[in-house]
N, C-alpha and C. Protein backbone atom coordinates (compact mmCIF):
# COMPACT_ATOMS: atom_id res chain seq x y z
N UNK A 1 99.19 113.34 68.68
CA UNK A 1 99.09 112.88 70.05
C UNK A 1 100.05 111.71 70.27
N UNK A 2 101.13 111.70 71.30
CA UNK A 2 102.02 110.64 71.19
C UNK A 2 100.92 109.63 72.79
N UNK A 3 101.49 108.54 72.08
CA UNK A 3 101.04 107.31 72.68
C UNK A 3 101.84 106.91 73.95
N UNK A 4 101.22 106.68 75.42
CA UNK A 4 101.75 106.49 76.87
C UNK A 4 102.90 105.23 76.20
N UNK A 5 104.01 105.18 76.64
CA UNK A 5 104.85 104.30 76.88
C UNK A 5 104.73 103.29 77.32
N UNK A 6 104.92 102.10 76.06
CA UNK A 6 104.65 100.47 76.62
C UNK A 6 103.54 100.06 76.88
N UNK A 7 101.96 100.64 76.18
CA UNK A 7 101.25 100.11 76.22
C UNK A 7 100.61 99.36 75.22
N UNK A 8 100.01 98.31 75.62
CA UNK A 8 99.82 97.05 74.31
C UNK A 8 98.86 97.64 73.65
N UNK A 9 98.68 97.60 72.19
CA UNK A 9 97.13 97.78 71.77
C UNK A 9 97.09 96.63 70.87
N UNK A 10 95.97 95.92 70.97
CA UNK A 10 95.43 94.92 70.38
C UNK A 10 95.11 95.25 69.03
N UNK A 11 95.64 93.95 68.05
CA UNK A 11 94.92 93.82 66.83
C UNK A 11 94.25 92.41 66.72
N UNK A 12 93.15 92.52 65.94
CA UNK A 12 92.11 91.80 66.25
C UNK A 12 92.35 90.25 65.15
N UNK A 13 92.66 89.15 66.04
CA UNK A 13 92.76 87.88 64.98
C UNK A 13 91.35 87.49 63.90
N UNK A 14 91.04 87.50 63.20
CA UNK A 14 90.08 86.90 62.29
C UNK A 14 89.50 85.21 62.55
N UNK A 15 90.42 84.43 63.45
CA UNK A 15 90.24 83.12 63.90
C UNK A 15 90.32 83.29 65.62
N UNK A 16 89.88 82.12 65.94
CA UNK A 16 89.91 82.21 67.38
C UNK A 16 90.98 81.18 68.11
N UNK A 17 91.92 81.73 68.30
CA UNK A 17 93.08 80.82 68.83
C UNK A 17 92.76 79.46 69.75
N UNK A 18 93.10 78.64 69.71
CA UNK A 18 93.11 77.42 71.08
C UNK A 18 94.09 77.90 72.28
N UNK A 19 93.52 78.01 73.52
CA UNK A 19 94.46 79.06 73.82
C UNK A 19 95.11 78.01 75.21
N UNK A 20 94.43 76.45 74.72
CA UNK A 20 95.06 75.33 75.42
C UNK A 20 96.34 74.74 74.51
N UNK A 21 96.40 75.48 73.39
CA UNK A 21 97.40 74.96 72.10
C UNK A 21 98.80 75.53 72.44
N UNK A 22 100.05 74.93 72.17
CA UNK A 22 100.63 75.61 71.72
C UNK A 22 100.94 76.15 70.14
N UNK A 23 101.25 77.44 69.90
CA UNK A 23 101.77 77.45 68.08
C UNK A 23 103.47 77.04 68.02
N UNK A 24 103.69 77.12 66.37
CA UNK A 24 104.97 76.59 66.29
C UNK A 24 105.16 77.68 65.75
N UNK A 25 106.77 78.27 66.00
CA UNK A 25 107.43 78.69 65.52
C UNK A 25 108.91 78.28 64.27
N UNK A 26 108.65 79.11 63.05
CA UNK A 26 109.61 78.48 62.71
C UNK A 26 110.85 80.08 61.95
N UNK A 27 111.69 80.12 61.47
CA UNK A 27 112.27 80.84 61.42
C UNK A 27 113.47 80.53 60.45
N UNK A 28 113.71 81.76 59.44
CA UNK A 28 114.36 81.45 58.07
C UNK A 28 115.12 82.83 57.56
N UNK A 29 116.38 83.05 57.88
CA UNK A 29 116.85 84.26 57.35
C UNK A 29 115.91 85.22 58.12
N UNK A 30 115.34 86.82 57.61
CA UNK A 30 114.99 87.55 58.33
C UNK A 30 113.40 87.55 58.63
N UNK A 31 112.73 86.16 58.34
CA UNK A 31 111.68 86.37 58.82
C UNK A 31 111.45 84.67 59.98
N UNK A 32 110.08 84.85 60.25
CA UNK A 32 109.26 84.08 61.33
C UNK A 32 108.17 83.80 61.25
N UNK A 33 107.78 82.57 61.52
CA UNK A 33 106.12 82.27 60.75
C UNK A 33 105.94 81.44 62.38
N UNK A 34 104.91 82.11 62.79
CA UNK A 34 104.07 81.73 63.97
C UNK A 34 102.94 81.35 63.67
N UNK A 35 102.87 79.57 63.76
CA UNK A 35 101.47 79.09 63.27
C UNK A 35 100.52 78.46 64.40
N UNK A 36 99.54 78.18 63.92
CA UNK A 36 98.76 77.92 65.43
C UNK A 36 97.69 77.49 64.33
N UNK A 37 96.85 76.51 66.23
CA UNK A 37 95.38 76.08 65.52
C UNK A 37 94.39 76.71 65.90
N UNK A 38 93.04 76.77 65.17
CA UNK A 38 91.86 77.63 65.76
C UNK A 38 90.48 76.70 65.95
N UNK A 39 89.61 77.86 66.76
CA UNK A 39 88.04 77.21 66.26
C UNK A 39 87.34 77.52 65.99
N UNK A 40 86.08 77.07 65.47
CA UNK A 40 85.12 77.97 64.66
C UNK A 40 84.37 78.26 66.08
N UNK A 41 83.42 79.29 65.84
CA UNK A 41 82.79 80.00 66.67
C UNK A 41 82.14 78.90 67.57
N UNK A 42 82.11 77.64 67.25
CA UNK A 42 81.52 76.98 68.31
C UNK A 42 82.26 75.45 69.31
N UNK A 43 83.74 76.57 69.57
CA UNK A 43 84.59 76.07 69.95
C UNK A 43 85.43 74.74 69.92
N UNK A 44 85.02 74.44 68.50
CA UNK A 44 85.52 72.97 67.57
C UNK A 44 86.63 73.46 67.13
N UNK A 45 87.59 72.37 67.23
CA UNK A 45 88.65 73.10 66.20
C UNK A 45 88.37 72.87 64.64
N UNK A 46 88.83 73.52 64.17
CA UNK A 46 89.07 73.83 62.29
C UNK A 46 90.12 72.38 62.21
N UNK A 47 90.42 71.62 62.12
CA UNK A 47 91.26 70.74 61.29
C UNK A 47 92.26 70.53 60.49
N UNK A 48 91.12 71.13 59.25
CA UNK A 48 92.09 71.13 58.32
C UNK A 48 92.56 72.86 57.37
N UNK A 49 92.43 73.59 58.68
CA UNK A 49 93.16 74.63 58.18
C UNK A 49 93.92 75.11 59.72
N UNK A 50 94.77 76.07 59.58
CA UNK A 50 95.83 76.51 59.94
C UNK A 50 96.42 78.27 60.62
N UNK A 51 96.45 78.31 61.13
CA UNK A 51 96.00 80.12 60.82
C UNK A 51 97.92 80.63 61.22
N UNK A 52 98.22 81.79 60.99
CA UNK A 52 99.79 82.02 60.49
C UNK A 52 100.09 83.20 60.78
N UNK A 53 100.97 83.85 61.75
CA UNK A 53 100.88 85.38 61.18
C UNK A 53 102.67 85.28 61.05
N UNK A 54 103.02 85.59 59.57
CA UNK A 54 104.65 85.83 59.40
C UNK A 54 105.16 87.17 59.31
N UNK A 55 105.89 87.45 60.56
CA UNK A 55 106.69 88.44 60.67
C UNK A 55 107.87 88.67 59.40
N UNK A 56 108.01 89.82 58.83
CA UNK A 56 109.38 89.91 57.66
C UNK A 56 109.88 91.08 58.43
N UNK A 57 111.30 90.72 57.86
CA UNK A 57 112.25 92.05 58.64
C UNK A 57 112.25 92.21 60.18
N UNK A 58 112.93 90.38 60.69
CA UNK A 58 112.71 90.45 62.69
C UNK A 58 114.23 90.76 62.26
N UNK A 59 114.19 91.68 63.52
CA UNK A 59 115.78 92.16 64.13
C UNK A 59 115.90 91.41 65.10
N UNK A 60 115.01 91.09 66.19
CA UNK A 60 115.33 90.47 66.96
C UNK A 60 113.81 89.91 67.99
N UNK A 61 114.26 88.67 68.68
CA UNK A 61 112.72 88.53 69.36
C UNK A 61 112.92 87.69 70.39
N UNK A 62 112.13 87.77 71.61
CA UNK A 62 112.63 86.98 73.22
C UNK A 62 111.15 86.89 73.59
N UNK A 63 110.76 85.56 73.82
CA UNK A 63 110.03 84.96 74.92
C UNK A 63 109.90 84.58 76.55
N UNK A 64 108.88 84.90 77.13
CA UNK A 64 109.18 85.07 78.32
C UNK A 64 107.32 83.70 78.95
N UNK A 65 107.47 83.77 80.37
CA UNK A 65 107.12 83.37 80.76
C UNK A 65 105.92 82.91 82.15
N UNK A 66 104.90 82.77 82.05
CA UNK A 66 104.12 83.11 83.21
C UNK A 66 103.90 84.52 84.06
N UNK A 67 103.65 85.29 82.86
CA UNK A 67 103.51 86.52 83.41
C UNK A 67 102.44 87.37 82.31
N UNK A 68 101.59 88.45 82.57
CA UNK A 68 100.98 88.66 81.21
C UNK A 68 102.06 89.95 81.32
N UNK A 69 102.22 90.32 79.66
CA UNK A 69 103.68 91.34 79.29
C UNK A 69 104.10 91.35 80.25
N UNK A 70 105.04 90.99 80.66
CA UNK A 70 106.16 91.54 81.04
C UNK A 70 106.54 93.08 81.37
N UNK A 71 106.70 94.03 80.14
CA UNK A 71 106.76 95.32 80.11
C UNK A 71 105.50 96.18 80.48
N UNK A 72 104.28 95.57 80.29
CA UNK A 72 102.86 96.10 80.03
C UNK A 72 101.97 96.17 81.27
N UNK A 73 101.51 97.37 81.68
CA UNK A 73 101.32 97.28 82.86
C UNK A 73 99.58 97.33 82.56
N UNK A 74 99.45 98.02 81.54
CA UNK A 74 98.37 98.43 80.42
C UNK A 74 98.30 97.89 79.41
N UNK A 75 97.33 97.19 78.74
CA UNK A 75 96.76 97.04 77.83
C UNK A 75 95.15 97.79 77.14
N UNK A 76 95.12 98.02 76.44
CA UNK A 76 93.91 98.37 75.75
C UNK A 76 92.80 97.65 76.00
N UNK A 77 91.56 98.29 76.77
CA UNK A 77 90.58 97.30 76.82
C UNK A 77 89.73 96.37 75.13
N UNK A 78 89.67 95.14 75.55
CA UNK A 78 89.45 94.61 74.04
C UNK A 78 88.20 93.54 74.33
N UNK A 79 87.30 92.72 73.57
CA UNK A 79 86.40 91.88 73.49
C UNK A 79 87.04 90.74 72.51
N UNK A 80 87.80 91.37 72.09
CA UNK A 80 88.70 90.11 70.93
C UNK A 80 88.64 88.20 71.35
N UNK A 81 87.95 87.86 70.60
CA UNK A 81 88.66 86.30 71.12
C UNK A 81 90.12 85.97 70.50
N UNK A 82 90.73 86.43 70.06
CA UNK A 82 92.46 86.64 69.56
C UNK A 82 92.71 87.50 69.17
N UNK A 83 93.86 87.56 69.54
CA UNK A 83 94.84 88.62 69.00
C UNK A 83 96.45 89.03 69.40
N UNK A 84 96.97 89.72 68.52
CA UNK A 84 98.77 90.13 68.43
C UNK A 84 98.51 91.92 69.00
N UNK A 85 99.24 92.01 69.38
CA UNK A 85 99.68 93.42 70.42
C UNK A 85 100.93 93.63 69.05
N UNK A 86 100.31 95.67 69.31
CA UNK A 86 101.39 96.29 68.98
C UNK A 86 102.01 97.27 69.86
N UNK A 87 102.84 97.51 70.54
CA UNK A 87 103.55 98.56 71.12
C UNK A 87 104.00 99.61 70.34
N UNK A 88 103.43 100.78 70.15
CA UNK A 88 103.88 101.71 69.43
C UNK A 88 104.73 102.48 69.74
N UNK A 89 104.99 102.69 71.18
CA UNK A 89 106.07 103.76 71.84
C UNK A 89 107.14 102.93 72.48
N UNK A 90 107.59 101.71 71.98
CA UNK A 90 108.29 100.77 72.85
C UNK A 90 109.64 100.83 73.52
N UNK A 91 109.95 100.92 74.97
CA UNK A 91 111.14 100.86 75.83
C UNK A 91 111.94 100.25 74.79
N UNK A 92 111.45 99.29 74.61
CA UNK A 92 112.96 97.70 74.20
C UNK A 92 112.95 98.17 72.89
N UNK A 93 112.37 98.96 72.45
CA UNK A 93 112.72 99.18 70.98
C UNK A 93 113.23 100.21 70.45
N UNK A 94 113.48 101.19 71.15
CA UNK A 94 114.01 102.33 71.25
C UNK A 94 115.80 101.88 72.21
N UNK A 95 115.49 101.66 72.94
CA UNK A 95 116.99 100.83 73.57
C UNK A 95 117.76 99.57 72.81
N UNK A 96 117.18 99.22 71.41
CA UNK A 96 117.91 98.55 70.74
C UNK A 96 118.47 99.49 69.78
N UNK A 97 117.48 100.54 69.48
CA UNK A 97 118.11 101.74 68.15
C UNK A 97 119.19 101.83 69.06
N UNK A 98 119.00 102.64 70.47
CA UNK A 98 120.28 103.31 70.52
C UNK A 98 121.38 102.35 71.24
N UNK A 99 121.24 100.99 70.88
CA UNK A 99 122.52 100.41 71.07
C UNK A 99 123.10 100.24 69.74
N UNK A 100 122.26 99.99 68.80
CA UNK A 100 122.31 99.86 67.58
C UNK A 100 123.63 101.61 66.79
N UNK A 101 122.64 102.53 67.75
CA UNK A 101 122.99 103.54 67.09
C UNK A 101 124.64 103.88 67.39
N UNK A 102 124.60 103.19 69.01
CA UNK A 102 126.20 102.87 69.37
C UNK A 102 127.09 102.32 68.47
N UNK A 103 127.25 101.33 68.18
CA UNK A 103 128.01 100.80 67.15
C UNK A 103 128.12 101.09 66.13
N UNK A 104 126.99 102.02 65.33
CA UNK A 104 127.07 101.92 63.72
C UNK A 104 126.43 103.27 63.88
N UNK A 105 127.14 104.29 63.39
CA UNK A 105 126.45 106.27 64.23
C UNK A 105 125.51 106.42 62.76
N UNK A 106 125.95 105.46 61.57
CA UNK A 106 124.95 105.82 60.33
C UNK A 106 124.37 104.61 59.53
N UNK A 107 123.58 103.31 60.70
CA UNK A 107 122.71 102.27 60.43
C UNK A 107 121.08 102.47 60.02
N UNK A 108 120.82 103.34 60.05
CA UNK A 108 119.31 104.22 59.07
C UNK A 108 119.78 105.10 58.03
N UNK A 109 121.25 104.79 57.72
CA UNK A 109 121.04 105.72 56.11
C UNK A 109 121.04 104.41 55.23
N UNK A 110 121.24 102.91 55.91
CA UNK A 110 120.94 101.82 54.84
C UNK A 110 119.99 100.84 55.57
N UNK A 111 119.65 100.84 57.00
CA UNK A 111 118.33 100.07 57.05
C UNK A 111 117.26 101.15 57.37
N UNK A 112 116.42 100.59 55.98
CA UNK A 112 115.22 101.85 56.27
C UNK A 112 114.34 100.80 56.51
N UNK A 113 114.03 99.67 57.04
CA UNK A 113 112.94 99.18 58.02
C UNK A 113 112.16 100.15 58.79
N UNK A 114 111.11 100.31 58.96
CA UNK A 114 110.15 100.88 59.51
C UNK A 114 109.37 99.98 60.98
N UNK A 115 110.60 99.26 62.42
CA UNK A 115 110.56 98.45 62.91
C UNK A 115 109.89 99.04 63.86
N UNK A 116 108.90 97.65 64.32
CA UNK A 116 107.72 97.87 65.55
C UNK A 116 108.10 96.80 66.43
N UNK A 117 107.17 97.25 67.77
CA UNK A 117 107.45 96.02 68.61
C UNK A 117 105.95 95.17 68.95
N UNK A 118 106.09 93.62 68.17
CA UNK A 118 104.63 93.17 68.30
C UNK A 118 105.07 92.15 69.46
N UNK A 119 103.65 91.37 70.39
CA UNK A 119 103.72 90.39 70.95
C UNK A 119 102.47 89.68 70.34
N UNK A 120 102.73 88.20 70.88
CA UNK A 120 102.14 87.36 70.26
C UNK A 120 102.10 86.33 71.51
N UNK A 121 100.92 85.52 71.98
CA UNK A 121 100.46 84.79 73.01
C UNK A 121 100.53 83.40 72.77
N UNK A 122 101.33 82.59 73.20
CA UNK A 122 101.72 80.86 72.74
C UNK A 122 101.33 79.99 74.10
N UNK A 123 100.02 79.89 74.44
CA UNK A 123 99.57 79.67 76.00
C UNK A 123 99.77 80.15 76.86
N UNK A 124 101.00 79.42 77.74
CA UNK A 124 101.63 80.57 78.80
C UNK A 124 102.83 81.15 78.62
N UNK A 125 103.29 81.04 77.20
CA UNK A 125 104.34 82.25 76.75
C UNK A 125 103.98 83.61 76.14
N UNK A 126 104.74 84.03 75.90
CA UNK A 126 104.41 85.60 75.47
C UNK A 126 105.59 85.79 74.67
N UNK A 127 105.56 85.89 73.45
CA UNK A 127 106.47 85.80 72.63
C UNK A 127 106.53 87.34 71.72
N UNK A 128 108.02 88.27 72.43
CA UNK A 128 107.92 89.85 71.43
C UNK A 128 108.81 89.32 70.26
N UNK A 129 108.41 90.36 69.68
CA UNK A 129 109.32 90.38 68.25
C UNK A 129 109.52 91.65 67.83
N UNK A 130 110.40 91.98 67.41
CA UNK A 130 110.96 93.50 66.94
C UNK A 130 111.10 92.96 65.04
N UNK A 131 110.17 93.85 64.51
CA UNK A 131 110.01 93.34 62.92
C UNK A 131 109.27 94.79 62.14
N UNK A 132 109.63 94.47 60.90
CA UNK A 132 109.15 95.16 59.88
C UNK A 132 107.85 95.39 59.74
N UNK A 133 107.18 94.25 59.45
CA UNK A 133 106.41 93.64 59.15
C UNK A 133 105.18 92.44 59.57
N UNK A 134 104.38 92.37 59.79
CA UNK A 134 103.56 91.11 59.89
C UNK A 134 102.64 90.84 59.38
N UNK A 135 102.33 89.98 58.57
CA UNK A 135 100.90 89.28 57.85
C UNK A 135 100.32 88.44 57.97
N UNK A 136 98.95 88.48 58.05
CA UNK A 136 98.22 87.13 58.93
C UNK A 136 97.52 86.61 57.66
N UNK A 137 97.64 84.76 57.56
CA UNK A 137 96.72 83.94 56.95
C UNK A 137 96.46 83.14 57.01
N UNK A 138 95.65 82.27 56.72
CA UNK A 138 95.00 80.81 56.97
C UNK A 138 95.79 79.97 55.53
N UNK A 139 96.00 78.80 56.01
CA UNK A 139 96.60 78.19 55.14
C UNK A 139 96.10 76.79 55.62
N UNK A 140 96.00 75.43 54.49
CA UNK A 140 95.65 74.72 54.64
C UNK A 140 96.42 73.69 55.72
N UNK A 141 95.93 72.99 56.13
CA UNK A 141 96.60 71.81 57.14
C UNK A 141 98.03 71.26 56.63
N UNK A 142 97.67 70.73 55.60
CA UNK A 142 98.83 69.89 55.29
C UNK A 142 100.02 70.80 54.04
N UNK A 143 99.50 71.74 53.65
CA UNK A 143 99.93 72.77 53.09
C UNK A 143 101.34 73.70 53.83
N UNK A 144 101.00 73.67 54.93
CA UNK A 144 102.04 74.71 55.44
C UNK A 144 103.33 74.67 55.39
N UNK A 145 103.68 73.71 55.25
CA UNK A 145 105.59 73.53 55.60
C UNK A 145 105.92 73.66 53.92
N UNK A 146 105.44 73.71 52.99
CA UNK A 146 105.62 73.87 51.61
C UNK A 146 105.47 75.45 51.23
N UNK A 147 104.16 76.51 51.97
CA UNK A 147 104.04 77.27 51.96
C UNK A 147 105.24 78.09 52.42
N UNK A 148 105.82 77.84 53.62
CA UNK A 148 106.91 78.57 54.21
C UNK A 148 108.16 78.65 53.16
N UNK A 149 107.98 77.62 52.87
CA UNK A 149 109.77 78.11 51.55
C UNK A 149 109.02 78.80 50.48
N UNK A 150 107.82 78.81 49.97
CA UNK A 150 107.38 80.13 48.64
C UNK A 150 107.44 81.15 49.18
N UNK A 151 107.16 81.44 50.86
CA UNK A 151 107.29 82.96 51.01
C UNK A 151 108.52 82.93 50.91
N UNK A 152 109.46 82.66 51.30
CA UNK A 152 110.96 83.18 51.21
C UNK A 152 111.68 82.92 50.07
């Protein structure tokens, strides 16, 4: 069964975002670590931990503004108190292959990335990313900026 075009489906955060916060982005060769703060179920923040989801293998990624998606006219109904969107049938991601495919007629006989299009919610931004990959974790407070150079 192929999936309607450009619609978001939610994956479900394990923490509950501050959604008065902004997260930081930081970015290193081909990946992206989007960190943010959370709260425990009784709308305190956590402190001294951290919550993370790092994209590996971004081709490319654009933020936008005061709008919910942009592209998405639909989303998946959800109860989630957080979460990252995946677009599985994506416009912008299919129109980068075939610009991609313009320039270079045999760029999938050496990138075999398996690339999706996720979004990710930074208050009133909306931040896509075209990536390989993404993995979500909690990491300690003061831990994180040390953590980011062991993943890479």
């Amino acid at each position: 069964m192929e999936i309607e075009k450009d619609i978001a489906i939610p994956i479900e955060l394990k923490v509950w975002q501050i959604p008065s916060e902004f997260g930081i982005m930081t970015q290193y060769y081909d990946c992206l670590l989007f960190s943010f703060k959370f709260w425990n179920e009784n709308k305190l923040e956590v402190v001294d931990k951290i919550a993370n989801l790092f994209f590996k293998g971004v081709w490319t990624m654009k933020f936008s503004r005061f709008n919910k998606y942009r592209y998405y006219k639909d989303e998946i109904e959800h109860s989630f108190h957080s979460n990252y969107s995946i677009i599985p049938n994506s416009s912008w991601l299919e129109e980068l292959k075939s610009q991609r495919k313009n320039n270079d007629k045999k760029w999938e006989d050496y990138d075999k990335r398996n690339y999706k299009h996720y979004i990710v919610q930074n208050n009133a931004y909306y931040i896509e990313i075209i990536a390989d990959n993404v993995e979500f974790y909690i990491s300690n407070a003061n831990e994180i900026y040390n953590k980011i150079w062991e993943k890479w």
